[in-house]
N, C-alpha and C. Protein backbone atom coordinates (compact mmCIF):
# COMPACT_ATOMS: atom_id res chain seq x y z
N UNK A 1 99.39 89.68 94.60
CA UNK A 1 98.39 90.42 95.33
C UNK A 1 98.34 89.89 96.76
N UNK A 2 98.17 90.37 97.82
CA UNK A 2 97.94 90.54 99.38
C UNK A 2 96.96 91.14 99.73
N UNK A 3 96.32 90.05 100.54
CA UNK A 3 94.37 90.48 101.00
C UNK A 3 94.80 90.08 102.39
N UNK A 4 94.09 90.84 103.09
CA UNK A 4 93.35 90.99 104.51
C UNK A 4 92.25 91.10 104.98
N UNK A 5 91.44 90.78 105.92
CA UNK A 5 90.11 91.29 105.81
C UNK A 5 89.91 91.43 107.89
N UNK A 6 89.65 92.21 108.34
CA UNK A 6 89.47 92.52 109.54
C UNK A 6 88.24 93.81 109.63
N UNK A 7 87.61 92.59 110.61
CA UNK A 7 86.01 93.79 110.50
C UNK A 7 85.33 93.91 110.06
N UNK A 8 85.43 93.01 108.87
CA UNK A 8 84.41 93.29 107.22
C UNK A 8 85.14 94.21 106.46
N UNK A 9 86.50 94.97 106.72
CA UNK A 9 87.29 95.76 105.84
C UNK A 9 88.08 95.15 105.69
N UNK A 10 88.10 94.92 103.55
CA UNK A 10 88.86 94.21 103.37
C UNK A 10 90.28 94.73 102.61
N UNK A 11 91.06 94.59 102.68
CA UNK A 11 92.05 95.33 102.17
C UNK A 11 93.18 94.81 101.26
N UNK A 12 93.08 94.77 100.24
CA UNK A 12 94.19 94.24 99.24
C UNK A 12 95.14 95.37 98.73
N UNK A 13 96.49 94.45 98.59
CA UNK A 13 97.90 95.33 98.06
C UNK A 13 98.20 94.91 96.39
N UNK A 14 98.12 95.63 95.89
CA UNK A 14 99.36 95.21 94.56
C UNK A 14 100.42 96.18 94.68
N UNK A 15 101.66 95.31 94.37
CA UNK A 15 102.56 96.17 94.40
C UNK A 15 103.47 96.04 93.02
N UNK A 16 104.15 97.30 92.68
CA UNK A 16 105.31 97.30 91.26
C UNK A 16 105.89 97.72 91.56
N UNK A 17 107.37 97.54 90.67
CA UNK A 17 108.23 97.92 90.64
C UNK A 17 108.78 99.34 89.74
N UNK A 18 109.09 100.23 90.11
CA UNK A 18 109.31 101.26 89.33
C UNK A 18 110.64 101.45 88.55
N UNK A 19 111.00 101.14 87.43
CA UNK A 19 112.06 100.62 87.22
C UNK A 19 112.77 102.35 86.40
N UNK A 20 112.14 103.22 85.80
CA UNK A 20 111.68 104.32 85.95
C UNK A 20 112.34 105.13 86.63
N UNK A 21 112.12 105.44 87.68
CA UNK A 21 112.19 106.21 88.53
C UNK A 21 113.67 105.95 89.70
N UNK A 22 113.84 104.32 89.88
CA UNK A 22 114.40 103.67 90.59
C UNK A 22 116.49 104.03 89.63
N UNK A 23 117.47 103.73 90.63
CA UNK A 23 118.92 103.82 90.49
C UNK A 23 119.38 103.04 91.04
N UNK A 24 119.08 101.67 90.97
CA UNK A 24 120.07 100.75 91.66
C UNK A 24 121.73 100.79 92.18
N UNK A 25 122.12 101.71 91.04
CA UNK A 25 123.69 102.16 91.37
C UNK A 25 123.93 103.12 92.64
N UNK A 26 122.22 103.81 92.75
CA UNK A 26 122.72 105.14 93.98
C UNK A 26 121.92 104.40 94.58
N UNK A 27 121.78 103.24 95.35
CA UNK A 27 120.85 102.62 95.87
C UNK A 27 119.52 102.92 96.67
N UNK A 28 118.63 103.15 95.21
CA UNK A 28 117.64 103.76 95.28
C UNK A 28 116.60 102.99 94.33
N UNK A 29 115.71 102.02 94.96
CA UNK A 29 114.88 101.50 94.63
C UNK A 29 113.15 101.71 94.91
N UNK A 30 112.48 102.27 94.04
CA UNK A 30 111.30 103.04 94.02
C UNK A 30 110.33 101.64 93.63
N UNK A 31 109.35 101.70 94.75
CA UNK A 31 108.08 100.80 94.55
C UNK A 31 106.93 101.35 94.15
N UNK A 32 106.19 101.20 93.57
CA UNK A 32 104.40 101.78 93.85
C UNK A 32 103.52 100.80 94.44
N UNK A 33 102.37 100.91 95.01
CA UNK A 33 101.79 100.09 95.75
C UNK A 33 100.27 100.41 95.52
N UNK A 34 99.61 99.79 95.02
CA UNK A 34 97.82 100.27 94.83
C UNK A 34 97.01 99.35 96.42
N UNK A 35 96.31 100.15 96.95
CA UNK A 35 95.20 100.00 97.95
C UNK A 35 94.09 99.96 97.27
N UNK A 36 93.89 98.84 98.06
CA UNK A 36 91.98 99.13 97.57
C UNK A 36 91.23 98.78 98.85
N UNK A 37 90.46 99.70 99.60
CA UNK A 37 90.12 99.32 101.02
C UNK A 37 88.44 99.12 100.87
N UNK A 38 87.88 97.63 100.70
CA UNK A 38 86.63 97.13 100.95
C UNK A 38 85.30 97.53 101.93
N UNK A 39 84.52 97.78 102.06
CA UNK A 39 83.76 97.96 102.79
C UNK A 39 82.72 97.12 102.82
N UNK A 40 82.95 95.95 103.26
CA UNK A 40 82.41 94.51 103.35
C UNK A 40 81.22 94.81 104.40
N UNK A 41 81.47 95.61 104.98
CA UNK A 41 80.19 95.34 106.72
C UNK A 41 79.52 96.02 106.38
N UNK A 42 78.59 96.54 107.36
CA UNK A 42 77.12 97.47 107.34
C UNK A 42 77.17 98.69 107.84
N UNK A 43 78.37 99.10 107.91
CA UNK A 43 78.51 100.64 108.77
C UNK A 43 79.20 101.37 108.06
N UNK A 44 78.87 102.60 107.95
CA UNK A 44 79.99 103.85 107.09
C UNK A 44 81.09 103.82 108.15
N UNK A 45 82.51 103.93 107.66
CA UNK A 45 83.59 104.11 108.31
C UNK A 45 84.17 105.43 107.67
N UNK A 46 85.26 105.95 108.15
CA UNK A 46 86.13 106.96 107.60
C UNK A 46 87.38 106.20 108.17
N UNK A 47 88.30 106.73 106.99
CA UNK A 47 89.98 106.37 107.60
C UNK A 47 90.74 107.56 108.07
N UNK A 48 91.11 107.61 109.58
CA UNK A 48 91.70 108.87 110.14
C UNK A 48 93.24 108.77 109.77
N UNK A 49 93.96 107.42 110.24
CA UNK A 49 95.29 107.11 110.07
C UNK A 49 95.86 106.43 109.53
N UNK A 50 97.14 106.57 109.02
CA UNK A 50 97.76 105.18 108.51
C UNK A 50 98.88 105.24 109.65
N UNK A 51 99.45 103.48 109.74
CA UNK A 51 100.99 103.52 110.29
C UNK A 51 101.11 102.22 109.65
N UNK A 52 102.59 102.29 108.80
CA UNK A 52 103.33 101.42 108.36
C UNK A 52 104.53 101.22 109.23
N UNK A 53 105.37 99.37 108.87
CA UNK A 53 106.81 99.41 109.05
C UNK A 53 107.11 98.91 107.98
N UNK A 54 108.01 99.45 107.95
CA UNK A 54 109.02 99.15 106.48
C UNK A 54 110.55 98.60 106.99
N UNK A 55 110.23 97.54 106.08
CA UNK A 55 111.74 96.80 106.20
C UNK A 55 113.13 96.79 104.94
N UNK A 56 114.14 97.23 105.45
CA UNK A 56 114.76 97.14 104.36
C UNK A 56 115.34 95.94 104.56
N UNK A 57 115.71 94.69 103.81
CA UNK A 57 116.93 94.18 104.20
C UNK A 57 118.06 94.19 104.59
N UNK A 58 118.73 95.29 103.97
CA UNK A 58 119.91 95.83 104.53
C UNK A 58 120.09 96.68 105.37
N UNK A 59 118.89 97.56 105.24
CA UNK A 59 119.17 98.61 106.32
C UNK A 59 117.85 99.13 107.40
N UNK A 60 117.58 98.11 107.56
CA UNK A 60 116.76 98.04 108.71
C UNK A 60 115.41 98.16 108.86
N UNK A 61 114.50 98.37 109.90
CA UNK A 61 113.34 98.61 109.77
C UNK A 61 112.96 99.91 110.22
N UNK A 62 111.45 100.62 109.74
CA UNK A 62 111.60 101.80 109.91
C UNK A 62 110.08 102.39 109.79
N UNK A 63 109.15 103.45 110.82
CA UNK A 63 108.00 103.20 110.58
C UNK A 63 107.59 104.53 110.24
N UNK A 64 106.61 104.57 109.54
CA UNK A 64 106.09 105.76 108.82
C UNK A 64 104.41 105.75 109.75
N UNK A 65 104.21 107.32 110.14
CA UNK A 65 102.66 107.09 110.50
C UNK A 65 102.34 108.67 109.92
N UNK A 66 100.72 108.71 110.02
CA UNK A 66 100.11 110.19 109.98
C UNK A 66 98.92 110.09 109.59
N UNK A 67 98.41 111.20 109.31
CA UNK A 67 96.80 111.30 108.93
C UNK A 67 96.58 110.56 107.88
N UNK A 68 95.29 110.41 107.41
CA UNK A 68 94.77 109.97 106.24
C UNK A 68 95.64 109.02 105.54
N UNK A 69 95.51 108.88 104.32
CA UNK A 69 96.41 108.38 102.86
C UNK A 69 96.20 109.55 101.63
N UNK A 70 97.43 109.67 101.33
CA UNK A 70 97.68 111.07 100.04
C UNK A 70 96.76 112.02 99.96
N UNK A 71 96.96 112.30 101.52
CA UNK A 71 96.33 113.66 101.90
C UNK A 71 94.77 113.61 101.93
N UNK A 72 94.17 112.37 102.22
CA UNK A 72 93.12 112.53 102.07
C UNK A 72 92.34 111.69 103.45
N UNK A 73 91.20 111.70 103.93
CA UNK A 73 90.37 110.71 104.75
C UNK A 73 89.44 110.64 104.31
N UNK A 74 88.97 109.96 103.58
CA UNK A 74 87.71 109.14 102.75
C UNK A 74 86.82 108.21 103.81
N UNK A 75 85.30 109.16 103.74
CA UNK A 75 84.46 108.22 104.23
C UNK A 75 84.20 106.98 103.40
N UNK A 76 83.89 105.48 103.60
CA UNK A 76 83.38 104.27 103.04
C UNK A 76 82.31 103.97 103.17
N UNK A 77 81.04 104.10 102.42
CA UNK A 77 80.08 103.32 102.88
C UNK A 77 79.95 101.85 102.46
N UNK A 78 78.67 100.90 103.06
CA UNK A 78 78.85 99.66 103.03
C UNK A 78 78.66 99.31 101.77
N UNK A 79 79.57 98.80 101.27
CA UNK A 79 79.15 98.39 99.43
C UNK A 79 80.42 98.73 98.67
N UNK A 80 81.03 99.98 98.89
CA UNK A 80 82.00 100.86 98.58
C UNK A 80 83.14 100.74 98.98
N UNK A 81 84.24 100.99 97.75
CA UNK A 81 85.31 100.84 98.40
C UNK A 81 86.52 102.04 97.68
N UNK A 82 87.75 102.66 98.58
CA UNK A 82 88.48 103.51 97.80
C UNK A 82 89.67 103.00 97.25
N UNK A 83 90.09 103.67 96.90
CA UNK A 83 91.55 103.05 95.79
C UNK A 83 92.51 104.07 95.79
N UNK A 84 93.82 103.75 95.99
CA UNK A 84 95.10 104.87 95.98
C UNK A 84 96.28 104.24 95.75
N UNK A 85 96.94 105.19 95.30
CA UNK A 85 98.29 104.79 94.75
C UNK A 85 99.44 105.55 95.57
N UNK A 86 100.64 104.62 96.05
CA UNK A 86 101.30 105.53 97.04
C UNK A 86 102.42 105.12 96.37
N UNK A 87 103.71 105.23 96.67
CA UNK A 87 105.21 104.71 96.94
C UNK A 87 106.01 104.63 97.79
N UNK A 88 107.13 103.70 97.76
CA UNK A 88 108.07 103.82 98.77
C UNK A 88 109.44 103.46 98.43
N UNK A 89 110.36 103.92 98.97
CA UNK A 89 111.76 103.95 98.51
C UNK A 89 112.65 103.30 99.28
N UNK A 90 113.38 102.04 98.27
CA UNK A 90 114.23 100.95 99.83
C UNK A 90 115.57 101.06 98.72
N UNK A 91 116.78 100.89 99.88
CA UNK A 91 117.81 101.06 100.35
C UNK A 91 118.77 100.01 99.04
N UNK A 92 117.85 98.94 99.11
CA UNK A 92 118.73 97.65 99.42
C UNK A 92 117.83 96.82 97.97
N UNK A 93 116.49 96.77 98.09
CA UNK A 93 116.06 96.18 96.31
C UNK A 93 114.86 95.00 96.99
N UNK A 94 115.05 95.24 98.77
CA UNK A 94 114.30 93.69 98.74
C UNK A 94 113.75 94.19 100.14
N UNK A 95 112.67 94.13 100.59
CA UNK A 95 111.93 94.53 101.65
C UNK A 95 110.95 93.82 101.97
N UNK A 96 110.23 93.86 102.90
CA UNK A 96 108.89 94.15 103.59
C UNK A 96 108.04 95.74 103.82
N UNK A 97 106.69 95.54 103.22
CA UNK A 97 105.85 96.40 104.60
C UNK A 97 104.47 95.90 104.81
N UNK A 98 104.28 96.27 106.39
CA UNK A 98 102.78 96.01 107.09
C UNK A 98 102.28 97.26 107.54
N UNK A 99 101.15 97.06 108.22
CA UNK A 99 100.81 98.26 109.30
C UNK A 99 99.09 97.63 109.05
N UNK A 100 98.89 99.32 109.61
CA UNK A 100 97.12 99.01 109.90
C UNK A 100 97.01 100.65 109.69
N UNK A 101 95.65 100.87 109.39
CA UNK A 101 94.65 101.77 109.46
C UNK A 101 93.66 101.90 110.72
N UNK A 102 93.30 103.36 111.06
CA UNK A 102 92.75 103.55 112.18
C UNK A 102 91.86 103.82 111.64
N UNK A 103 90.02 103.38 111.75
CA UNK A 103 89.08 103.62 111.38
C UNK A 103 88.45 104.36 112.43
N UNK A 104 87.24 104.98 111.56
CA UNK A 104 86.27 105.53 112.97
C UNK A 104 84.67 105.09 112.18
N UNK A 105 83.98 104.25 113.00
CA UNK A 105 82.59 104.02 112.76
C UNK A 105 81.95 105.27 112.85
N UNK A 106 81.96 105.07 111.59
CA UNK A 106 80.29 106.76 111.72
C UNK A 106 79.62 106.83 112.27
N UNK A 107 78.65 105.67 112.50
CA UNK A 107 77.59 105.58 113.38
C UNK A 107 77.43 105.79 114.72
N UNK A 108 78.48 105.02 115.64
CA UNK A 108 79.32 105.76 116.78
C UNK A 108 80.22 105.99 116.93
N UNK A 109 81.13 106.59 116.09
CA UNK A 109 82.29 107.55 116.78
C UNK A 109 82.90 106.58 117.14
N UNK A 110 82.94 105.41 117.21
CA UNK A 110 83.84 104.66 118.08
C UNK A 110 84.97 104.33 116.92
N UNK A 111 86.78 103.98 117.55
CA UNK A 111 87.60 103.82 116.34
C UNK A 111 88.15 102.54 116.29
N UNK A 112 88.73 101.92 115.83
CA UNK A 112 89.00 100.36 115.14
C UNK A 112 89.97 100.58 114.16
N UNK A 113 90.82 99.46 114.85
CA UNK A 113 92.35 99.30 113.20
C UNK A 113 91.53 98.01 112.53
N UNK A 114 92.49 97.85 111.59
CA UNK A 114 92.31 97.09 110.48
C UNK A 114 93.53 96.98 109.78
N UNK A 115 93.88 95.23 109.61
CA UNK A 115 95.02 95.10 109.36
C UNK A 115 95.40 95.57 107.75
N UNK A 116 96.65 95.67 107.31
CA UNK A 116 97.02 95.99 106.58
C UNK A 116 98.14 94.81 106.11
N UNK A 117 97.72 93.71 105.28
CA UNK A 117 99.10 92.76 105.28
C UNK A 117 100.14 92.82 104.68
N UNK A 118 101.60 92.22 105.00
CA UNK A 118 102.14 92.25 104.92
C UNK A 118 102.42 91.78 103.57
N UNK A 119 103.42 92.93 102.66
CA UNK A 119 103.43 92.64 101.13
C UNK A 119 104.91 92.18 101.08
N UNK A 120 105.16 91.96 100.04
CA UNK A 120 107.04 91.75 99.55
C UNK A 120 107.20 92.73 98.56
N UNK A 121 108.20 93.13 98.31
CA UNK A 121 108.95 94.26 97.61
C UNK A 121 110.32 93.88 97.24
N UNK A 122 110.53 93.20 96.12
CA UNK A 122 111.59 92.76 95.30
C UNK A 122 112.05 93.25 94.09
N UNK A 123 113.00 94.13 93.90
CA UNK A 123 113.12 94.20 92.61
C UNK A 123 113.72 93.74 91.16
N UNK A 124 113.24 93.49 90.12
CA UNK A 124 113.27 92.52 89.66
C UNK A 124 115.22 92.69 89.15
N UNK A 125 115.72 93.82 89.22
CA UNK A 125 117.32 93.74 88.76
C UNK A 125 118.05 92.81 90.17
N UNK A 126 117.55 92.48 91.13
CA UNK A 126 118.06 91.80 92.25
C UNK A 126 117.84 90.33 91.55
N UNK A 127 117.40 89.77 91.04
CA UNK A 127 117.78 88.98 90.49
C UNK A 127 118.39 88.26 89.53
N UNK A 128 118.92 89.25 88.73
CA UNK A 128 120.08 89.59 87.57
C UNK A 128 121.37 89.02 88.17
């Protein structure tokens, strides 16, 4: 597990391996990744953006951005927190990813990132 906390939003990663879904032979390794984004402080937030980078080992780094998370922007109030399940697909069996979220304080409109830390992504036939 990987925790962050910036702002009073706290943000933890678990990540799996999809063994499933994944083809190591067509080098195609499928992760899932659960969010759970805290709402530690005293202010309703909403999440407008995500931007990740993703690292492959072998084949480089590479960044993903856009609205919301799985199509959605979820207001947080203080106490509350949301939860989502995403994936991502590496090259090579062994990665990195980081990024941050763009918040917007409800109260004023004003917007704020919040880190997003940096997880590992290994899969477990890479060590076979």
């Amino acid at each position: 597990m990987y925790s962050a906390i910036t702002h009073s939003i706290h943000i933890i990663v678990e990540t799996f391996y999809d063994t499933e879904n994944s083809s190591p032979i067509d080098e195609r390794y499928i992760f899932t990744y659960h969010i759970t984004i805290k709402n530690n402080g005293s202010i309703p937030i909403k999440l407008l953006k995500r931007k990740w980078q993703i690292k492959d080992v072998v084949f480089g780094l590479r960044e993903v951005a856009g609205d919301g998370v799985i199509g959605m922007s979820p207001e947080i109030y203080p106490g509350d927190e949301f939860n989502y399940f995403s994936n991502v697909s590496l090259y090579s069996g062994i990665g990195l990813m980081q990024g941050h979220y763009l918040l917007r304080n409800l109260n004023t409109k004003e917007t704020f990132e919040v880190e997003i830390p940096k997880f590992s992504l290994i899969a477990e036939v890479v060590y076979n």
